[in-house]
C-alpha atoms as a PDB file:
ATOM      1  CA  UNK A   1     199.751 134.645 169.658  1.00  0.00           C
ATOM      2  CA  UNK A   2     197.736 131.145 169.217  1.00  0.00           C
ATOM      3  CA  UNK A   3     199.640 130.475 165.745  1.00  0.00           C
ATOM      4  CA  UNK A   4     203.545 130.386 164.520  1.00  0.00           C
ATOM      5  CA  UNK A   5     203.962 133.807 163.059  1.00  0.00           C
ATOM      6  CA  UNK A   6     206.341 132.324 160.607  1.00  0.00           C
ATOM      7  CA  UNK A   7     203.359 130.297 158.663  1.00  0.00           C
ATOM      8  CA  UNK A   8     203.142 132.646 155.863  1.00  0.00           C
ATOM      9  CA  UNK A   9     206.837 133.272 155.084  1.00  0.00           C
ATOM     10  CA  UNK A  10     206.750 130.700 152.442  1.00  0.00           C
ATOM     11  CA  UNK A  11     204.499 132.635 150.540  1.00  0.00           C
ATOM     12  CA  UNK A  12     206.168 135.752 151.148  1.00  0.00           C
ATOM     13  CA  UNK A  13     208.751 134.727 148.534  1.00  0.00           C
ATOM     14  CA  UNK A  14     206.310 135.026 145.539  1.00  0.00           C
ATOM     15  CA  UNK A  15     203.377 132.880 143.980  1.00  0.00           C
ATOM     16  CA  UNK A  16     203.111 129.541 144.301  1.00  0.00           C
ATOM     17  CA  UNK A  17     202.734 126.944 141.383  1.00  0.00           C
ATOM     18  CA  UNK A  18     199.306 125.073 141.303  1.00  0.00           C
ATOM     19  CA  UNK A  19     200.471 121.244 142.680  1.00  0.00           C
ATOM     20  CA  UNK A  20     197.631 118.156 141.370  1.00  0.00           C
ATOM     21  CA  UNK A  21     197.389 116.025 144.092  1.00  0.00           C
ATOM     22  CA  UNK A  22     193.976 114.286 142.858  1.00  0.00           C
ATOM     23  CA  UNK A  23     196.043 110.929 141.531  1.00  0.00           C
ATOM     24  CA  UNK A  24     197.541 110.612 145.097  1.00  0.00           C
ATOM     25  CA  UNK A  25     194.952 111.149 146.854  1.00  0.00           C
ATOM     26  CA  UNK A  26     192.656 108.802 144.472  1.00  0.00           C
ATOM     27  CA  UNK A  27     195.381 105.635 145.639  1.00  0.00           C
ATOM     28  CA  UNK A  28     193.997 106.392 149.411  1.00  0.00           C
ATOM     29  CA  UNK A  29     192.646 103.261 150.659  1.00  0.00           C
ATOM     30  CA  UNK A  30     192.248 103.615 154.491  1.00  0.00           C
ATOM     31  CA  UNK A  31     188.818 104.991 155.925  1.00  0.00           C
ATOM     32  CA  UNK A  32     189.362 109.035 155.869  1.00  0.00           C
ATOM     33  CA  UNK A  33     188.068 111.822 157.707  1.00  0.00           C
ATOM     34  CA  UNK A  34     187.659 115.393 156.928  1.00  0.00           C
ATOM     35  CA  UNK A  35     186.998 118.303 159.241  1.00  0.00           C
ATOM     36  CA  UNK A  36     186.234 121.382 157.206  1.00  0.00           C
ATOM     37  CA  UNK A  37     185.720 124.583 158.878  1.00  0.00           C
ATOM     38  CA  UNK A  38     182.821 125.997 156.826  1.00  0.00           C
ATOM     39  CA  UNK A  39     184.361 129.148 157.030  1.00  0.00           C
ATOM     40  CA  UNK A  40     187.402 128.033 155.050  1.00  0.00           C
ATOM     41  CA  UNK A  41     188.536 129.806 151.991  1.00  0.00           C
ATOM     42  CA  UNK A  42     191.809 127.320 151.333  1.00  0.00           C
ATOM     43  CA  UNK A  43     189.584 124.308 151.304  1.00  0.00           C
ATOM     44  CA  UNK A  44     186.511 124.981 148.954  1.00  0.00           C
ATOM     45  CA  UNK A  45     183.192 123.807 149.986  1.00  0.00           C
ATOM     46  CA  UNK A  46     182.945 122.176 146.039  1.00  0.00           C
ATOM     47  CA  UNK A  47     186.811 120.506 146.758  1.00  0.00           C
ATOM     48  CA  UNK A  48     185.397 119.263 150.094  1.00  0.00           C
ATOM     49  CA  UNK A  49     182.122 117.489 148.285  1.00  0.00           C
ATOM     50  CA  UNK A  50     184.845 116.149 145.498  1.00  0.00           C
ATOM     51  CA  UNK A  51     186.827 114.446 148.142  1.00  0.00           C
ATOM     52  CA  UNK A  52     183.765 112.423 149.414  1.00  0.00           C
ATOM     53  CA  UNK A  53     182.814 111.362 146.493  1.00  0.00           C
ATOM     54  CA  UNK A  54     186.752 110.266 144.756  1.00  0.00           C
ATOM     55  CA  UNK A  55     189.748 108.172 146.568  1.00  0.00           C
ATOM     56  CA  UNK A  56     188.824 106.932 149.877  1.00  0.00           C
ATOM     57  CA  UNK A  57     185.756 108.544 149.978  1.00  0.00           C
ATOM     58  CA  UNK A  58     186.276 110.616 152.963  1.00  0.00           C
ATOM     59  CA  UNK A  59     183.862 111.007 155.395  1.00  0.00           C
ATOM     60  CA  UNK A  60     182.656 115.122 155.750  1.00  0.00           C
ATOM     61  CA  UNK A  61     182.321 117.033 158.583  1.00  0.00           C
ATOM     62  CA  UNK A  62     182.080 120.632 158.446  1.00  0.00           C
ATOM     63  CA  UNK A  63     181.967 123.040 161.932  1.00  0.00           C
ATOM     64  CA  UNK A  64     180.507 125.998 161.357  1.00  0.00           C
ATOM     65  CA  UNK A  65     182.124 129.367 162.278  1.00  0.00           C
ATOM     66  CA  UNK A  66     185.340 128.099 162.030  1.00  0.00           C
ATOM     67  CA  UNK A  67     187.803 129.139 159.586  1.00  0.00           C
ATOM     68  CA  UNK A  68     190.530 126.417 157.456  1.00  0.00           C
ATOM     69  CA  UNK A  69     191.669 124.296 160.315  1.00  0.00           C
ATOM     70  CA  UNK A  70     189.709 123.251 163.323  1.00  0.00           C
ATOM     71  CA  UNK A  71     191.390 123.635 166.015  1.00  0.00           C
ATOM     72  CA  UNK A  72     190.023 120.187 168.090  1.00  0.00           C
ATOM     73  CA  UNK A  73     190.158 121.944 171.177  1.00  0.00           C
ATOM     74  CA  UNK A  74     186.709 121.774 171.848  1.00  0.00           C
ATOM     75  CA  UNK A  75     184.965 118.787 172.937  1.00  0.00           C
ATOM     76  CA  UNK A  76     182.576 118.064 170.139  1.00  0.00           C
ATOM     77  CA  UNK A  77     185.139 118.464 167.839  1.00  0.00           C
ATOM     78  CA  UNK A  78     187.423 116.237 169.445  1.00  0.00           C
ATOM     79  CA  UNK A  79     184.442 113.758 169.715  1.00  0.00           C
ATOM     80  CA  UNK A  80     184.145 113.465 165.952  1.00  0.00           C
ATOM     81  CA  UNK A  81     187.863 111.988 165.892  1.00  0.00           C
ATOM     82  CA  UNK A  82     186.829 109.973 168.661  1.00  0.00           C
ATOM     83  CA  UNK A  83     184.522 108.516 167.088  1.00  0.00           C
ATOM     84  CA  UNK A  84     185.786 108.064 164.189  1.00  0.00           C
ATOM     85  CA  UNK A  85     188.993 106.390 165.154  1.00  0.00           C
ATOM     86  CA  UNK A  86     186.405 103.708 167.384  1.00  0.00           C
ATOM     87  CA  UNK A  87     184.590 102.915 165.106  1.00  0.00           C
END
């Protein structure tokens, strides 16, 4: 297995309530990046575009074929965060 088996238990135990995060996030002041997979069905392409354009503005990167969470295994995706935390 390349995941902990155990990740979905939480939602296991019946649906989840919506949480609004949009006021914390909007009091982000630091430089922000975000890695989308562009395969991703838990972070919407249109949520994505909102969070680049709200809060700290974060900067967009989407990999294609790849589902929710990059993994940063491979060395163009760790060279994004490299670059990103140089520059």
């Amino acid at each position: 297995m390349n995941y902990d088996p155990g990740i979905a238990a939480p939602f296991q135990q019946g649906p989840l309530n919506d949480i609004e995060l949009w006021n914390d996030y909007d009091h982000i002041t630091c430089p922000t990046l975000l890695l989308r997979g562009a395969n991703s069905d838990l972070l919407l392409q249109d949520t994505a575009q909102a969070m680049t354009q709200r809060g700290p503005k974060a900067r967009l990167v989407e990999l294609a074929g790849i589902g929710h969470a990059p993994m940063l295994q491979a060395d163009d995706q760790i060279n994004i965060v490299r670059e990103f935390l140089t520059s």
